[in-house]
C-alpha atoms as a PDB file:
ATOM      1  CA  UNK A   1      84.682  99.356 101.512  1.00  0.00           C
ATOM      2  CA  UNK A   2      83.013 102.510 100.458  1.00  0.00           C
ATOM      3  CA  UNK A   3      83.944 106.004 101.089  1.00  0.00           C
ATOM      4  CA  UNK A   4      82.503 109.142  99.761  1.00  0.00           C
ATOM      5  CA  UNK A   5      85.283 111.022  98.469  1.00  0.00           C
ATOM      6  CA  UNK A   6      85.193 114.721  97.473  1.00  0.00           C
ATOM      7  CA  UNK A   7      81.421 114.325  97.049  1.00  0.00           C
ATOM      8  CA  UNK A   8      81.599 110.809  94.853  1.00  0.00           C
ATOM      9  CA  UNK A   9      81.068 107.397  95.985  1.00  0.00           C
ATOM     10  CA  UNK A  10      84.412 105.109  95.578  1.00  0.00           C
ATOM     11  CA  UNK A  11      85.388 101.769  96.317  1.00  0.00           C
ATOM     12  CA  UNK A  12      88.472 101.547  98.638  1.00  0.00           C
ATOM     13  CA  UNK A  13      90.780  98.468  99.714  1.00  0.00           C
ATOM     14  CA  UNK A  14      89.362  97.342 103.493  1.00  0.00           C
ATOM     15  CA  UNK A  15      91.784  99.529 106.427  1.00  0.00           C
ATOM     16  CA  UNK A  16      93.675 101.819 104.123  1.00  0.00           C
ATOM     17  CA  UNK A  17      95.011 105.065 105.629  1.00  0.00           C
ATOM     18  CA  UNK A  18      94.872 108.593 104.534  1.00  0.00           C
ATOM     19  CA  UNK A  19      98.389 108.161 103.261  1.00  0.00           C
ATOM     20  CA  UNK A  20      97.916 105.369 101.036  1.00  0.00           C
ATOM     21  CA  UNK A  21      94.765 106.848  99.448  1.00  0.00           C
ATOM     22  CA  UNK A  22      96.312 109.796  98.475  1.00  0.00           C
ATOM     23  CA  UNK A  23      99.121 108.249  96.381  1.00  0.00           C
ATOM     24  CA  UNK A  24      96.572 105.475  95.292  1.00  0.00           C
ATOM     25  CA  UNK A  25      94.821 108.548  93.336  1.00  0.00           C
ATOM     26  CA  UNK A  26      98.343 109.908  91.943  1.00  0.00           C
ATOM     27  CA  UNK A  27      98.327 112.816  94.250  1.00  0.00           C
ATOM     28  CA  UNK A  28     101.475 113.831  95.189  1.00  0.00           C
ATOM     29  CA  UNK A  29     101.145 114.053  99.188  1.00  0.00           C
ATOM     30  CA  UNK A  30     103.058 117.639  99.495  1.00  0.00           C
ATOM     31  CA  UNK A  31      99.900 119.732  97.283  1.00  0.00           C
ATOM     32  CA  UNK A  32      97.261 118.389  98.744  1.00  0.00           C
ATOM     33  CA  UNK A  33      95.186 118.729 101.739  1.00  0.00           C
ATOM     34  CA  UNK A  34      92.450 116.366 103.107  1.00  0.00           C
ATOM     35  CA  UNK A  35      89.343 116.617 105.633  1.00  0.00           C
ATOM     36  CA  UNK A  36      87.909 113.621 107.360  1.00  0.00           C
ATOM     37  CA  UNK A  37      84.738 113.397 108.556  1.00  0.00           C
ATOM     38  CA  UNK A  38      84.428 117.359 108.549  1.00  0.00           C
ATOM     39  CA  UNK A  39      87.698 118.009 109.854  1.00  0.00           C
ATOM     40  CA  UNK A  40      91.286 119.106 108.612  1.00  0.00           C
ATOM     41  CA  UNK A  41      93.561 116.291 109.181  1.00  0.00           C
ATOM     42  CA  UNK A  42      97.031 116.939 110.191  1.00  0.00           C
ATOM     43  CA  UNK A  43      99.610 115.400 107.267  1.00  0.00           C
ATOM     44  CA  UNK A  44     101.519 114.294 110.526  1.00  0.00           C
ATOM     45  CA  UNK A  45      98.370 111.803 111.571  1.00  0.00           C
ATOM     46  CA  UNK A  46      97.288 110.321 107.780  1.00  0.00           C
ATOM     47  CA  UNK A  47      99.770 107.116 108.307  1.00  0.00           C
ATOM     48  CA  UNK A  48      97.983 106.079 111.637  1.00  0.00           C
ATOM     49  CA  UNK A  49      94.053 107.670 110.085  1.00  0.00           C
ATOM     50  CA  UNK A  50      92.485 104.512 108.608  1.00  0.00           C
ATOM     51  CA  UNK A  51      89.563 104.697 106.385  1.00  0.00           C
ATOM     52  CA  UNK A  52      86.130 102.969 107.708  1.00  0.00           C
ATOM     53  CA  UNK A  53      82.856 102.541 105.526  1.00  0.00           C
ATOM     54  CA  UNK A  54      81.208 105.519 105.377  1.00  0.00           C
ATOM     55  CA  UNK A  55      83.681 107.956 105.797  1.00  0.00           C
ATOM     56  CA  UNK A  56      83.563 111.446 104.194  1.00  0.00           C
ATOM     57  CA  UNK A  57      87.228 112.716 102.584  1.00  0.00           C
ATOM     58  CA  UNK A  58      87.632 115.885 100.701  1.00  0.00           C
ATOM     59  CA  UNK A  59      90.525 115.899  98.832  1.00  0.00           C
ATOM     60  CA  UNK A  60      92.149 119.509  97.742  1.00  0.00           C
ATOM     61  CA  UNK A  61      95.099 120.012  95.305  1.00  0.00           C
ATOM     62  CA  UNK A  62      97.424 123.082  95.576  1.00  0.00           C
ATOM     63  CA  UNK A  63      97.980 124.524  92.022  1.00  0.00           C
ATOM     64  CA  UNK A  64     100.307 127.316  90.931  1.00  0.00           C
ATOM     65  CA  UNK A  65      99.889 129.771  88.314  1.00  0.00           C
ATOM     66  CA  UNK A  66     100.818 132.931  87.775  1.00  0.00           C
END
């Protein structure tokens, strides 16, 4: 299926959830924050979100400095 993720086209497997994405892209679930379809998803619902063709994700990752 394909998603549009953080402004890119990309090729995900059929009925994966928000959860699986993000450690399919090496993201370590505890930095990052996503929006679905316009809207900031709670890291309590991304097991039960699944993806569907066409969605929109943005993807941000925490970073520290200092």
């Amino acid at each position: 299926m394909n998603i549009e993720l953080n402004g890119e086209s990309r090729q995900l497997e059929t009925g994966i959830d928000i959860m699986a994405m993000v450690r399919s892209l090496g993201l370590d679930p505890g930095w990052v924050v996503i929006e679905h379809n316009l809207n900031a998803l709670d890291r309590k619902l991304w097991v039960d979100t699944r993806l569907s063709e066409g969605d929109q994700v943005e993807v941000v990752r925490f970073m520290g400095g200092g």
